[in-house]
PDB file of N, CA and C in Angstrom:
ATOM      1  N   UNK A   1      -0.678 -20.797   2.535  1.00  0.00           N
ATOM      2  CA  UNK A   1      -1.154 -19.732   1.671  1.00  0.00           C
ATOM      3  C   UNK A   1      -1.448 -18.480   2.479  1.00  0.00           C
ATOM      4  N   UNK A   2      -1.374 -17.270   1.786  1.00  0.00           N
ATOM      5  CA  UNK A   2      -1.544 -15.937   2.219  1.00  0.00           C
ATOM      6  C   UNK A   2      -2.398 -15.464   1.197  1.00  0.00           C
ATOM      7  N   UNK A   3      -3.054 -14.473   2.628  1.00  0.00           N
ATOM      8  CA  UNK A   3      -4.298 -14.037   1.517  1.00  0.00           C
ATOM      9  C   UNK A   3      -4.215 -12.622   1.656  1.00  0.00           C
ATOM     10  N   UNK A   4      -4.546 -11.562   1.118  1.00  0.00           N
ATOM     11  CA  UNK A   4      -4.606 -10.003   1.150  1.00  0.00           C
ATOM     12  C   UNK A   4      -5.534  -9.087   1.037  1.00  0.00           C
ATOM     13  N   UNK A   5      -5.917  -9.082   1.641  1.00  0.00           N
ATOM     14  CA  UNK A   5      -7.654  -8.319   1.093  1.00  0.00           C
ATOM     15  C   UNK A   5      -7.249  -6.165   1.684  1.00  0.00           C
ATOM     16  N   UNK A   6      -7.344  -5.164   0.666  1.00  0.00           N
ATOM     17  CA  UNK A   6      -7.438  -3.935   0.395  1.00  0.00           C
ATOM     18  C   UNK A   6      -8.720  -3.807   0.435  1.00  0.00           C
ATOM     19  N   UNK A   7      -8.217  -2.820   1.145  1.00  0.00           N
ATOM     20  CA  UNK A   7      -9.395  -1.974   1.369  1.00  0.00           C
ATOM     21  C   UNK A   7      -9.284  -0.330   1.378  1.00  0.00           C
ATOM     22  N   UNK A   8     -10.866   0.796   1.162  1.00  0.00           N
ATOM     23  CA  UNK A   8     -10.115   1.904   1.287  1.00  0.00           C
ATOM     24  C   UNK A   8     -10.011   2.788   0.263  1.00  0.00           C
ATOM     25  N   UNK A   9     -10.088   2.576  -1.235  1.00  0.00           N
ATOM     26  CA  UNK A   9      -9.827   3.138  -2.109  1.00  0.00           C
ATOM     27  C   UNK A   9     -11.160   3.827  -2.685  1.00  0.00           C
ATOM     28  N   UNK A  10     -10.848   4.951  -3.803  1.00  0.00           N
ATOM     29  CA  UNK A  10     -12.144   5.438  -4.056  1.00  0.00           C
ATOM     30  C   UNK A  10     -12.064   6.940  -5.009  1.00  0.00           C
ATOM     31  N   UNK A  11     -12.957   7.724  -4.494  1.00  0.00           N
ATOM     32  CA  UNK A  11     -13.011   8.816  -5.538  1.00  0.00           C
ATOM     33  C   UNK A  11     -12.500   9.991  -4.474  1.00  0.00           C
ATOM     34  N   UNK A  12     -11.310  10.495  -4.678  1.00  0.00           N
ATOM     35  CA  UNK A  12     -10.834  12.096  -3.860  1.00  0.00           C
ATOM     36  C   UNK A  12     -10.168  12.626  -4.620  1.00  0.00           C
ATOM     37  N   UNK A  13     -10.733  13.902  -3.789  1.00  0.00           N
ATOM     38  CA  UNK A  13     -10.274  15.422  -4.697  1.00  0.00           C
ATOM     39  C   UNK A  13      -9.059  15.440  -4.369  1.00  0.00           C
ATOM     40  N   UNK A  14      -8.374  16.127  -5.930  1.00  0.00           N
ATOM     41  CA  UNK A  14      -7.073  16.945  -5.234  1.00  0.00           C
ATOM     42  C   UNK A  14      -6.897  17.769  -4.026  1.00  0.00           C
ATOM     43  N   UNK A  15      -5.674  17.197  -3.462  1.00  0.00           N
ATOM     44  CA  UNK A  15      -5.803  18.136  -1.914  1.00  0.00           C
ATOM     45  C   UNK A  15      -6.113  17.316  -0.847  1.00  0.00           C
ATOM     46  N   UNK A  16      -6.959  16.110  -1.635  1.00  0.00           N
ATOM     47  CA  UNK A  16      -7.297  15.310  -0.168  1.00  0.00           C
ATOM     48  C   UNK A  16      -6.996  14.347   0.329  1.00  0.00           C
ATOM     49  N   UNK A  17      -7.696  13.346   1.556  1.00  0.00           N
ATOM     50  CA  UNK A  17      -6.441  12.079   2.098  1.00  0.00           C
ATOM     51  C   UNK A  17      -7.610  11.139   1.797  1.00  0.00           C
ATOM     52  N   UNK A  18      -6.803  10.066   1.756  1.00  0.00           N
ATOM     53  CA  UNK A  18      -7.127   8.600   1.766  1.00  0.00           C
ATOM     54  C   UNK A  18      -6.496   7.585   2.599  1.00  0.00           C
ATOM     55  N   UNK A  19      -6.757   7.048   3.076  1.00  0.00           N
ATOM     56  CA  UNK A  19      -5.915   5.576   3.993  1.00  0.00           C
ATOM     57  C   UNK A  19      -6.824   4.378   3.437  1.00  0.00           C
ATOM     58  N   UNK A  20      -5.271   3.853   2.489  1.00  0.00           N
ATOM     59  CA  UNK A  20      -5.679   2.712   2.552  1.00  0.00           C
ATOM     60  C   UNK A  20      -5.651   1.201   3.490  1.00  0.00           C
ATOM     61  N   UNK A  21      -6.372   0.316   3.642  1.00  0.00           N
ATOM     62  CA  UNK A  21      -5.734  -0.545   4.847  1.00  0.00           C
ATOM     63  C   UNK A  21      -5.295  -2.065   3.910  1.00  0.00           C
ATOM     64  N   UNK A  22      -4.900  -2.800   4.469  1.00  0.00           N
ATOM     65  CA  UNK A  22      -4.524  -4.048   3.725  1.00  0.00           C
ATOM     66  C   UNK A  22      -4.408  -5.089   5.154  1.00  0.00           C
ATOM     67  N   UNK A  23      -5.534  -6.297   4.630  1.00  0.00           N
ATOM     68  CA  UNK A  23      -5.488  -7.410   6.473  1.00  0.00           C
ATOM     69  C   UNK A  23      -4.945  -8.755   5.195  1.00  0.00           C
ATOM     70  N   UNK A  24      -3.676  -8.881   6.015  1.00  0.00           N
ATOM     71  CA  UNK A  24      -3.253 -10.488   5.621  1.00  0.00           C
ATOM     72  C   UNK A  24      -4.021 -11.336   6.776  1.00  0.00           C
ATOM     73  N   UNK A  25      -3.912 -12.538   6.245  1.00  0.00           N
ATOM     74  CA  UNK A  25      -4.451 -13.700   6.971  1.00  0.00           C
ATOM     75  C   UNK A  25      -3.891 -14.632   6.476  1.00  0.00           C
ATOM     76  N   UNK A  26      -4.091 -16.279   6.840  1.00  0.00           N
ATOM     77  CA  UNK A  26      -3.462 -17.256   6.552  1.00  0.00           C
ATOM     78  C   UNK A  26      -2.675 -17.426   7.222  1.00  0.00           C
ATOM     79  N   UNK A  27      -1.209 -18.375   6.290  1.00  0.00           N
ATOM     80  CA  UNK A  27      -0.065 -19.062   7.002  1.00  0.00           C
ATOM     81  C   UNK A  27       0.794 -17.926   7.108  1.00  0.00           C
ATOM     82  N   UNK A  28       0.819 -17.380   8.245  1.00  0.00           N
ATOM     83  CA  UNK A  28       1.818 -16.072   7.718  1.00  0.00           C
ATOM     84  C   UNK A  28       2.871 -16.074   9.086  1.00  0.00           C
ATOM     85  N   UNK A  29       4.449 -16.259   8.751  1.00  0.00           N
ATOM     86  CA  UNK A  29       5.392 -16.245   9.716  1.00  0.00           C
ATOM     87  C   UNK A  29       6.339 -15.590   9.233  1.00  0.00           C
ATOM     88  N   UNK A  30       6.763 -14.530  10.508  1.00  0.00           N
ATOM     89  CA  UNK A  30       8.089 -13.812   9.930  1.00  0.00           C
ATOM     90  C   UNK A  30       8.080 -12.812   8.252  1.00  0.00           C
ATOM     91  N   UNK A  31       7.263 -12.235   8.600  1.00  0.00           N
ATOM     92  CA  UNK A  31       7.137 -11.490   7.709  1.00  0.00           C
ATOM     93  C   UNK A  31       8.407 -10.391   7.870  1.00  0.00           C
ATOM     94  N   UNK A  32       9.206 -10.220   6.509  1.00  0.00           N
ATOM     95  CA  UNK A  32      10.043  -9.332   6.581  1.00  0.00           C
ATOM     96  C   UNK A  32       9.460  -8.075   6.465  1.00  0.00           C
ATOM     97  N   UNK A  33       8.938  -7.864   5.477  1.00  0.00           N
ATOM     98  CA  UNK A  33       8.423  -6.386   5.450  1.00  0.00           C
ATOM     99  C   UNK A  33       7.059  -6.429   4.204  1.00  0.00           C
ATOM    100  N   UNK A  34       6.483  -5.093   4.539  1.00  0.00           N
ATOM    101  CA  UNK A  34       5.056  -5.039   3.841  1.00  0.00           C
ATOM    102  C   UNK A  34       5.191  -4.184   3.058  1.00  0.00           C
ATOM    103  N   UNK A  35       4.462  -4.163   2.037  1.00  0.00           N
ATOM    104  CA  UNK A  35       4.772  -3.064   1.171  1.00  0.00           C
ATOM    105  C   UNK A  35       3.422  -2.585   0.273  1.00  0.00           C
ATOM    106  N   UNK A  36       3.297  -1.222  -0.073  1.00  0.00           N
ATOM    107  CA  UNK A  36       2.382  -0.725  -1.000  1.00  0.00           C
ATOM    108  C   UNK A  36       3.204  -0.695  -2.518  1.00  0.00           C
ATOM    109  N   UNK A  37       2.230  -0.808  -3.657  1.00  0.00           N
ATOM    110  CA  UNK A  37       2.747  -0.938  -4.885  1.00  0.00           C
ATOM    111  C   UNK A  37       1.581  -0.367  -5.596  1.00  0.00           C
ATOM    112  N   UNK A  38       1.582   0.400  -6.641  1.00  0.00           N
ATOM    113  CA  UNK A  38       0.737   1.278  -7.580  1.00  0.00           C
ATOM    114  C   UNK A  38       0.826   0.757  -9.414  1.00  0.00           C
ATOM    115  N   UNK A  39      -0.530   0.876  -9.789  1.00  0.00           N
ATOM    116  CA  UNK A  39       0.099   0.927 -11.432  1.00  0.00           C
ATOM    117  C   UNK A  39      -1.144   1.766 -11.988  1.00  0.00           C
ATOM    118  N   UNK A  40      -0.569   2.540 -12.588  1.00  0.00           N
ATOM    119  CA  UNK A  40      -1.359   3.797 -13.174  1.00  0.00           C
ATOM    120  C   UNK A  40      -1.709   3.019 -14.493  1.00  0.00           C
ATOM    121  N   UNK A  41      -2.855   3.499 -15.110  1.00  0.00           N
ATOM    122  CA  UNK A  41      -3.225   2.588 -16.853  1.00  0.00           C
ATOM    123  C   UNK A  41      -2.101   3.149 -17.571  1.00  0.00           C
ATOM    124  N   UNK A  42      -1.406   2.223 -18.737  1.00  0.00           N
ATOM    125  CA  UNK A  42      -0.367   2.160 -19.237  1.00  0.00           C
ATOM    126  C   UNK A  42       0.906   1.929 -18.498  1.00  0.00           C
ATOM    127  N   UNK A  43       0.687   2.061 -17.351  1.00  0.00           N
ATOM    128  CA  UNK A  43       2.365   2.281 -16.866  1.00  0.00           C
ATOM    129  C   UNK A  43       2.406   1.325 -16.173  1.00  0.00           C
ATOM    130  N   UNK A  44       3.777   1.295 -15.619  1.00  0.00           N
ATOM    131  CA  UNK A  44       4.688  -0.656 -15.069  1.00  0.00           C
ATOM    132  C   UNK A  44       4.006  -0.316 -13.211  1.00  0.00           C
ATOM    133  N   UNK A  45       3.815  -1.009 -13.028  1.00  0.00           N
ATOM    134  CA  UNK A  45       3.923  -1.302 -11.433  1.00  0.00           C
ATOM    135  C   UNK A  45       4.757  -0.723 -10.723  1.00  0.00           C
ATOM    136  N   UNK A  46       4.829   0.534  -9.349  1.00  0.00           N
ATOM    137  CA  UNK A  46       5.637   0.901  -8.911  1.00  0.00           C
ATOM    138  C   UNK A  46       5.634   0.806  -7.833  1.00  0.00           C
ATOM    139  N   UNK A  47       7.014   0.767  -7.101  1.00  0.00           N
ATOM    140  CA  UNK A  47       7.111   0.685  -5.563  1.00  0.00           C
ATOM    141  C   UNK A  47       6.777   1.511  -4.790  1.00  0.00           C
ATOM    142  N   UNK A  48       6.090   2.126  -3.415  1.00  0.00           N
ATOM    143  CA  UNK A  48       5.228   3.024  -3.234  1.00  0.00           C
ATOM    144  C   UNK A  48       5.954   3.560  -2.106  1.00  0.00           C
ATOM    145  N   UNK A  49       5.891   2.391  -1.309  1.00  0.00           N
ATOM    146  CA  UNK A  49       6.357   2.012   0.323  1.00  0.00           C
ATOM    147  C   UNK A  49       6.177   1.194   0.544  1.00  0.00           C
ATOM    148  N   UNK A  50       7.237   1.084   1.953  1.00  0.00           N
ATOM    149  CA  UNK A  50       7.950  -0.162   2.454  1.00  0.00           C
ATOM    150  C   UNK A  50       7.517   0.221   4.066  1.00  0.00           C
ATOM    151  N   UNK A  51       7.454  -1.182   4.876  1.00  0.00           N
ATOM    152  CA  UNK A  51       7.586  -1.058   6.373  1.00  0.00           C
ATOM    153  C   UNK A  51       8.430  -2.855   6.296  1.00  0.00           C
ATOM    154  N   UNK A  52       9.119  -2.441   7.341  1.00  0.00           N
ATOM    155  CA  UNK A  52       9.759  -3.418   7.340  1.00  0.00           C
ATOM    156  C   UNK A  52       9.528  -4.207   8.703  1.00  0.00           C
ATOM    157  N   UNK A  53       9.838  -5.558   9.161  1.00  0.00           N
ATOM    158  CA  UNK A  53       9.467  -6.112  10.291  1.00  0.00           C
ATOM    159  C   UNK A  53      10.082  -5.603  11.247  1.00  0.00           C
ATOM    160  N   UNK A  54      11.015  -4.587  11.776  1.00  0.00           N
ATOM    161  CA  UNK A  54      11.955  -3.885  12.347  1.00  0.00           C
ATOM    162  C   UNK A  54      11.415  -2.152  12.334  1.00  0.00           C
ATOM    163  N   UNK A  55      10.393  -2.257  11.503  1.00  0.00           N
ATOM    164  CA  UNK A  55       9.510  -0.979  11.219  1.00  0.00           C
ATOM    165  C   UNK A  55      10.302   0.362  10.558  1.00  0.00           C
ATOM    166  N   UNK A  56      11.642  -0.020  10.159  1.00  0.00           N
ATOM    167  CA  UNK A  56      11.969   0.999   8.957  1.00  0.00           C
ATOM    168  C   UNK A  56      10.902   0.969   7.981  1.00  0.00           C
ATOM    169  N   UNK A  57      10.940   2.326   7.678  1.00  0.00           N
ATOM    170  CA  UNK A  57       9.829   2.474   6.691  1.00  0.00           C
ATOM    171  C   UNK A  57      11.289   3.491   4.946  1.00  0.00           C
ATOM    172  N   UNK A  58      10.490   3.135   4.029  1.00  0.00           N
ATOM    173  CA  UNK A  58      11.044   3.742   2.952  1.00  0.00           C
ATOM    174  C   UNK A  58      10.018   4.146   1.541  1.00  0.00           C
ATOM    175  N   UNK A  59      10.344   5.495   1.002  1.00  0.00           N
ATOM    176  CA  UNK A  59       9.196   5.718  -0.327  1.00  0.00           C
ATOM    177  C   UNK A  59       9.951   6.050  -0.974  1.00  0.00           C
ATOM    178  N   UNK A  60       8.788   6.105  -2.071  1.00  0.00           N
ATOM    179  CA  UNK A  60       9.229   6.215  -3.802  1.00  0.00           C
ATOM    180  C   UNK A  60       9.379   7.862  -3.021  1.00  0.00           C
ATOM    181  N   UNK A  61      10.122   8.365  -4.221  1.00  0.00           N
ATOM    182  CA  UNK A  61      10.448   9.852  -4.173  1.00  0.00           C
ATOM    183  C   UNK A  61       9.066  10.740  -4.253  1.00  0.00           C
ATOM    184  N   UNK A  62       8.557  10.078  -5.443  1.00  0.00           N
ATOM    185  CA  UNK A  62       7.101  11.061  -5.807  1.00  0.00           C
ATOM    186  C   UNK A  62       5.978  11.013  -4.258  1.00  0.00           C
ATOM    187  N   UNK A  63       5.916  10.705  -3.519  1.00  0.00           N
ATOM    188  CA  UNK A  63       5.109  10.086  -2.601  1.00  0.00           C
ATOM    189  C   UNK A  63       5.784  10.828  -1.090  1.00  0.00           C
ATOM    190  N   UNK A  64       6.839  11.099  -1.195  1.00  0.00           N
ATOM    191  CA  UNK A  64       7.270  11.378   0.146  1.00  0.00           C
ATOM    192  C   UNK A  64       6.986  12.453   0.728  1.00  0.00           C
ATOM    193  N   UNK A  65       6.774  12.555   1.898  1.00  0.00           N
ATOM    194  CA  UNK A  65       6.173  13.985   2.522  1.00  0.00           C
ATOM    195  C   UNK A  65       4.758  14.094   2.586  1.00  0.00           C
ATOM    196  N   UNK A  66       3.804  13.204   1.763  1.00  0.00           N
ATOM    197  CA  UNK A  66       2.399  13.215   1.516  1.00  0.00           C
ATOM    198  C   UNK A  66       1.919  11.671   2.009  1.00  0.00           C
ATOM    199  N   UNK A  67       2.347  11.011   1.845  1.00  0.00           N
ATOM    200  CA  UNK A  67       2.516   9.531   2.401  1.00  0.00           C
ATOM    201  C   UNK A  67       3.041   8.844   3.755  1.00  0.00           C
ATOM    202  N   UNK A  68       2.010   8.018   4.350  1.00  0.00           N
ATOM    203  CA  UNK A  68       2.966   7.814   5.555  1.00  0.00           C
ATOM    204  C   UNK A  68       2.267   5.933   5.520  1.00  0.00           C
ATOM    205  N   UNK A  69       3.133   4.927   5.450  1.00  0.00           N
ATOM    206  CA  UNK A  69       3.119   3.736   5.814  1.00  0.00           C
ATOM    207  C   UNK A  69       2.884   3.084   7.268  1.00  0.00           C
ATOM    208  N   UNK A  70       2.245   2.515   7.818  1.00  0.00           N
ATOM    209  CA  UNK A  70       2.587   1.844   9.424  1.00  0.00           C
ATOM    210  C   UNK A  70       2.392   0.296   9.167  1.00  0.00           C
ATOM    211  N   UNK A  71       2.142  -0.056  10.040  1.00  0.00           N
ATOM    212  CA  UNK A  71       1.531  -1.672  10.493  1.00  0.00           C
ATOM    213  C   UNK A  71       1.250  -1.865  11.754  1.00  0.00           C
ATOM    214  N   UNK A  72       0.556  -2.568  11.913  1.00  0.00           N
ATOM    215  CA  UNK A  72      -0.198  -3.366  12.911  1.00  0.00           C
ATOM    216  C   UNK A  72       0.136  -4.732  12.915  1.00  0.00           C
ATOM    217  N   UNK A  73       1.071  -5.052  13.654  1.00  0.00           N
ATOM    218  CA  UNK A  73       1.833  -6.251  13.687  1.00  0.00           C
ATOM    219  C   UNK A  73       0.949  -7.314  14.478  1.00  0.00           C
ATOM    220  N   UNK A  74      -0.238  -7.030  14.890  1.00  0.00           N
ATOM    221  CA  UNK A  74      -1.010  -7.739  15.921  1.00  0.00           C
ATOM    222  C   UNK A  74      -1.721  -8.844  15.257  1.00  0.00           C
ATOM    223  N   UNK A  75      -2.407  -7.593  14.788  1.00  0.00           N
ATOM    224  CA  UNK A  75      -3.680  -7.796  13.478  1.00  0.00           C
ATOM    225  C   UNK A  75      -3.338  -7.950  12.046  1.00  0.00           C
ATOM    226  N   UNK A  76      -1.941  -8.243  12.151  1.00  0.00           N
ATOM    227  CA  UNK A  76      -1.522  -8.266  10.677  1.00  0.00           C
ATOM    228  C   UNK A  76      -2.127  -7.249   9.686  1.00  0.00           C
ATOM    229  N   UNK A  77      -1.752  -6.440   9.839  1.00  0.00           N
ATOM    230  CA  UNK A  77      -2.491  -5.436   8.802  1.00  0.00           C
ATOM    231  C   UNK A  77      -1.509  -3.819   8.292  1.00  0.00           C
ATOM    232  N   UNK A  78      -1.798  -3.816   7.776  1.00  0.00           N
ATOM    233  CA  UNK A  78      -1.014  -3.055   7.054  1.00  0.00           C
ATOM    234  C   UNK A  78      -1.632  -0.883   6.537  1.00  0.00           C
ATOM    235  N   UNK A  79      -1.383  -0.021   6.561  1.00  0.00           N
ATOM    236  CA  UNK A  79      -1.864   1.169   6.359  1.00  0.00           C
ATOM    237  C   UNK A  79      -1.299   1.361   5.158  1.00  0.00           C
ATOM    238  N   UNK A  80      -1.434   2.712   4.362  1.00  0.00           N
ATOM    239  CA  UNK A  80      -1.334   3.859   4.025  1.00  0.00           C
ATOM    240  C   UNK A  80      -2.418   5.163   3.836  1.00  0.00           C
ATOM    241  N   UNK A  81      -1.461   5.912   4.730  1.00  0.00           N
ATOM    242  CA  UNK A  81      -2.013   7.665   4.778  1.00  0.00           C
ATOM    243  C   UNK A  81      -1.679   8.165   3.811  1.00  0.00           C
ATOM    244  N   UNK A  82      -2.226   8.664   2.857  1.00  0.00           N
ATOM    245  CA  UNK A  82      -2.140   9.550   1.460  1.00  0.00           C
ATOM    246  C   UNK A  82      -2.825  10.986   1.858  1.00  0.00           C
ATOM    247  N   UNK A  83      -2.054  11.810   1.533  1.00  0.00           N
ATOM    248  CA  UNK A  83      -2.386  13.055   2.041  1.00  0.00           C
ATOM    249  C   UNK A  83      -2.118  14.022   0.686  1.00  0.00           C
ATOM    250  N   UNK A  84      -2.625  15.254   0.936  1.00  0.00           N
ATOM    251  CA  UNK A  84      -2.295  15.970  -0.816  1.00  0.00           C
ATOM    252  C   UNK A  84      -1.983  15.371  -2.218  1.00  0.00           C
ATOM    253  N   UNK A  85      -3.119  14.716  -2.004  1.00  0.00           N
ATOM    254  CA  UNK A  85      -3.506  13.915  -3.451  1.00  0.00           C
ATOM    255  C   UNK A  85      -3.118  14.759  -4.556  1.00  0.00           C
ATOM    256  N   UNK A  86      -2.616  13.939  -5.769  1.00  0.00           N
ATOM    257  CA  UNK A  86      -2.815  14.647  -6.667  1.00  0.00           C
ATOM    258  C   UNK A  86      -3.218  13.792  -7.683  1.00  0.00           C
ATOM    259  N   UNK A  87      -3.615  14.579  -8.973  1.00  0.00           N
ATOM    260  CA  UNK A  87      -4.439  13.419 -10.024  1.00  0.00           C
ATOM    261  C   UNK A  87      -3.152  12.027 -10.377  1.00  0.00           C
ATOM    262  N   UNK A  88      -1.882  12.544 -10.056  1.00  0.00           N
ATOM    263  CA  UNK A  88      -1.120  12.080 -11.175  1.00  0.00           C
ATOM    264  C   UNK A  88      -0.744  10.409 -10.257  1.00  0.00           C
ATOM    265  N   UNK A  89      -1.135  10.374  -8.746  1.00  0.00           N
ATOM    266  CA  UNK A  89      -1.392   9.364  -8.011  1.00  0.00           C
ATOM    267  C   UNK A  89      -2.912   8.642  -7.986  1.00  0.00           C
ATOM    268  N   UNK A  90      -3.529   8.953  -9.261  1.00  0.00           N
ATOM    269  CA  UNK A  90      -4.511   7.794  -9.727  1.00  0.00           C
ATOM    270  C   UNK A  90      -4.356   6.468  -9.958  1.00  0.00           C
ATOM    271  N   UNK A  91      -4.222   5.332  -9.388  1.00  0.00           N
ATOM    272  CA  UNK A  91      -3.657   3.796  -9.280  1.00  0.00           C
ATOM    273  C   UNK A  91      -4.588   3.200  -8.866  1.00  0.00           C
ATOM    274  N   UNK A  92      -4.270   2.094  -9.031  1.00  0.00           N
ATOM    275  CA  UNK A  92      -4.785   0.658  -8.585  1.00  0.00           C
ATOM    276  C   UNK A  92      -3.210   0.393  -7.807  1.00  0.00           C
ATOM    277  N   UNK A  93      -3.898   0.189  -6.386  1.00  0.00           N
ATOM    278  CA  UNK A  93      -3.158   0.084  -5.265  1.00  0.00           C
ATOM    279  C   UNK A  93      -2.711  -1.019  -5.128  1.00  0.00           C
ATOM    280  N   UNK A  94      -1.615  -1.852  -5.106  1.00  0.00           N
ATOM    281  CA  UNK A  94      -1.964  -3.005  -4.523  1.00  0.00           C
ATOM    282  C   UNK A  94      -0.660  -3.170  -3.080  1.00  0.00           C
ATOM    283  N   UNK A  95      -1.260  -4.404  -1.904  1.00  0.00           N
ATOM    284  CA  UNK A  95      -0.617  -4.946  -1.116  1.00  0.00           C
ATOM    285  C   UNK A  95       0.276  -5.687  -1.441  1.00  0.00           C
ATOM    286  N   UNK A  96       1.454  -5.672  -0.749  1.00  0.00           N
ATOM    287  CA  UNK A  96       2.736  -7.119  -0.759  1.00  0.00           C
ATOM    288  C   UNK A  96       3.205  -7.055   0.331  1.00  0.00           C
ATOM    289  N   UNK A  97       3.281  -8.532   0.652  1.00  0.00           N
ATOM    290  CA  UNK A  97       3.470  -9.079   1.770  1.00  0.00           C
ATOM    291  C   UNK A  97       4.947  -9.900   1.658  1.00  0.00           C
ATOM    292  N   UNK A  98       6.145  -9.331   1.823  1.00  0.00           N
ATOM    293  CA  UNK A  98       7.327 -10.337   1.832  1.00  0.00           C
ATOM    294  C   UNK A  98       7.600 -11.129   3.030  1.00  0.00           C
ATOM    295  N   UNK A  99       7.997 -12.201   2.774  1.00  0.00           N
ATOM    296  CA  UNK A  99       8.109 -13.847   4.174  1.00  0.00           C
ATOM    297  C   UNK A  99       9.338 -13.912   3.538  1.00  0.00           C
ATOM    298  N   UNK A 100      10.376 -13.223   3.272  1.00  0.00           N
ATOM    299  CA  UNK A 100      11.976 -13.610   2.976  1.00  0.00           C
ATOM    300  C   UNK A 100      11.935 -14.610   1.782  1.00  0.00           C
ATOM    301  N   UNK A 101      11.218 -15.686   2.024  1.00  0.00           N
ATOM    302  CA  UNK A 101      11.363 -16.421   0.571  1.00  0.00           C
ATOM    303  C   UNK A 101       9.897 -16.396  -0.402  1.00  0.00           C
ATOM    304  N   UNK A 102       9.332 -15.745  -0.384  1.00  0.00           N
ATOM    305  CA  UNK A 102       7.766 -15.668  -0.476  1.00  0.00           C
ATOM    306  C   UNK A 102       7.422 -14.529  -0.501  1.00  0.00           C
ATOM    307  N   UNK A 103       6.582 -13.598  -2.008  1.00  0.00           N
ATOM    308  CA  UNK A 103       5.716 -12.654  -1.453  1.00  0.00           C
ATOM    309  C   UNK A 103       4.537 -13.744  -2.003  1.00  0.00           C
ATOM    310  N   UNK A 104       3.794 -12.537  -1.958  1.00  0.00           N
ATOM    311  CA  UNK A 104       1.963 -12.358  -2.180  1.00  0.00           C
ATOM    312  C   UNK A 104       1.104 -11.050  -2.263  1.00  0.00           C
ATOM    313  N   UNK A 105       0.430 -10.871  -3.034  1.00  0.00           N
ATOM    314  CA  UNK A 105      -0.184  -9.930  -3.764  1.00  0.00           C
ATOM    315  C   UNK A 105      -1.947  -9.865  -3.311  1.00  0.00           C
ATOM    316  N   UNK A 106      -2.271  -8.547  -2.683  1.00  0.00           N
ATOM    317  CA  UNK A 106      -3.852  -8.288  -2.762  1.00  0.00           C
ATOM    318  C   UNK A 106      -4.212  -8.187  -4.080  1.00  0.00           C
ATOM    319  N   UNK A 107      -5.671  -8.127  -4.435  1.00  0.00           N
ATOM    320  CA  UNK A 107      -5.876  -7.917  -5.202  1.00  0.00           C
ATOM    321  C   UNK A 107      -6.138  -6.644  -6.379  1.00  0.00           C
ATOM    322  N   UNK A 108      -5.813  -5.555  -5.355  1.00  0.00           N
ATOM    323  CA  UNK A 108      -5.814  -4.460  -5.751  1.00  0.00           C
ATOM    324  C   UNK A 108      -7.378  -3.045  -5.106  1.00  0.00           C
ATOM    325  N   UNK A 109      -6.884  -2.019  -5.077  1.00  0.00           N
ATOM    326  CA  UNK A 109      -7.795  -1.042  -4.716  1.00  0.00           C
ATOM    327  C   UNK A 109      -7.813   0.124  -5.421  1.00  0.00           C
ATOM    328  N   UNK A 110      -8.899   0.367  -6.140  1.00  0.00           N
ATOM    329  CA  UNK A 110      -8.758   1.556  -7.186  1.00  0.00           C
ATOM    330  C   UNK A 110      -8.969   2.919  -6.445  1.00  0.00           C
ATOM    331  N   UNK A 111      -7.498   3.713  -6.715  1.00  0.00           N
ATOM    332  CA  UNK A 111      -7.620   5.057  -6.029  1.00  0.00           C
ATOM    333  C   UNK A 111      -7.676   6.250  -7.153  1.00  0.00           C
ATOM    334  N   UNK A 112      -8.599   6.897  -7.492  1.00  0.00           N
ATOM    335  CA  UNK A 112      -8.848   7.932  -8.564  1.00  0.00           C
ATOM    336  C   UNK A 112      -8.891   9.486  -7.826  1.00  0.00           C
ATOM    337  N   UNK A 113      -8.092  10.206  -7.915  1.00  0.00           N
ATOM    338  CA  UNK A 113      -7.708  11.701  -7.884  1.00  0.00           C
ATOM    339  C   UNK A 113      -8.370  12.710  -8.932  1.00  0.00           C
ATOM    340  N   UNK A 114      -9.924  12.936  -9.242  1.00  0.00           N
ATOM    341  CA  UNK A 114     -10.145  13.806  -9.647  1.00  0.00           C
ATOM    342  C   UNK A 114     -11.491  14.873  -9.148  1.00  0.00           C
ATOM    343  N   UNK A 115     -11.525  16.109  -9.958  1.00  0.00           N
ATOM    344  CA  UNK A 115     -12.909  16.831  -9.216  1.00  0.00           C
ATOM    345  C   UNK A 115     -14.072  16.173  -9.850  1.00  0.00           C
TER     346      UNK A 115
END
């Protein structure tokens, strides 16, 4: 089993940054790649960013240029830098952890963008 615990999330103004962090633990081998995922109220779950075990990184379009993904391959742990917030990136954050045949899901981190 894999576990995901977020962290990080909260109340910022437009304009401003947030980093969220995400620490896996457990049985965890060969992780292909990590990923951030968002779902705004009403709307579907979206892909955010990617780091991959090879450390390509990839984003959603809306996110790029303001967003930056890493990892900590040590400590198993996972980032995102959110930079020039805007309201319309108000989410519940969540972690994924892909093992090639296997993800797993944090439980989520509420990030709210307003004054």
């Amino acid at each position: 089993q894999v576990q995901l615990v977020e962290s990080g999330g909260g109340l910022v103004q437009p304009g401003g940054s947030q980093r969220l962090s995400c620490k896996a633990s457990g049985s965890i081998q060969n992780i292909y790649a990590m990923r951030w995922y968002r779902q705004a109220p009403g709307k579907q779950r979206e892909l955010v960013a990617t780091i991959t075990h090879v450390g390509n990184t990839n984003y959603a379009g809306s996110v790029k240029g303001r967003f930056t993904i890493s990892r900590d391959n040590a400590r198993n742990m996972v980032y995102l830098q959110m930079s020039s917030l805007k309201p319309e990136d108000t989410a519940v954050y969540y972690c994924n952890v892909d093992l090639w045949d296997k993800q797993y899901w944090g439980q989520g981190t509420q990030v709210t963008v307003s004054e």
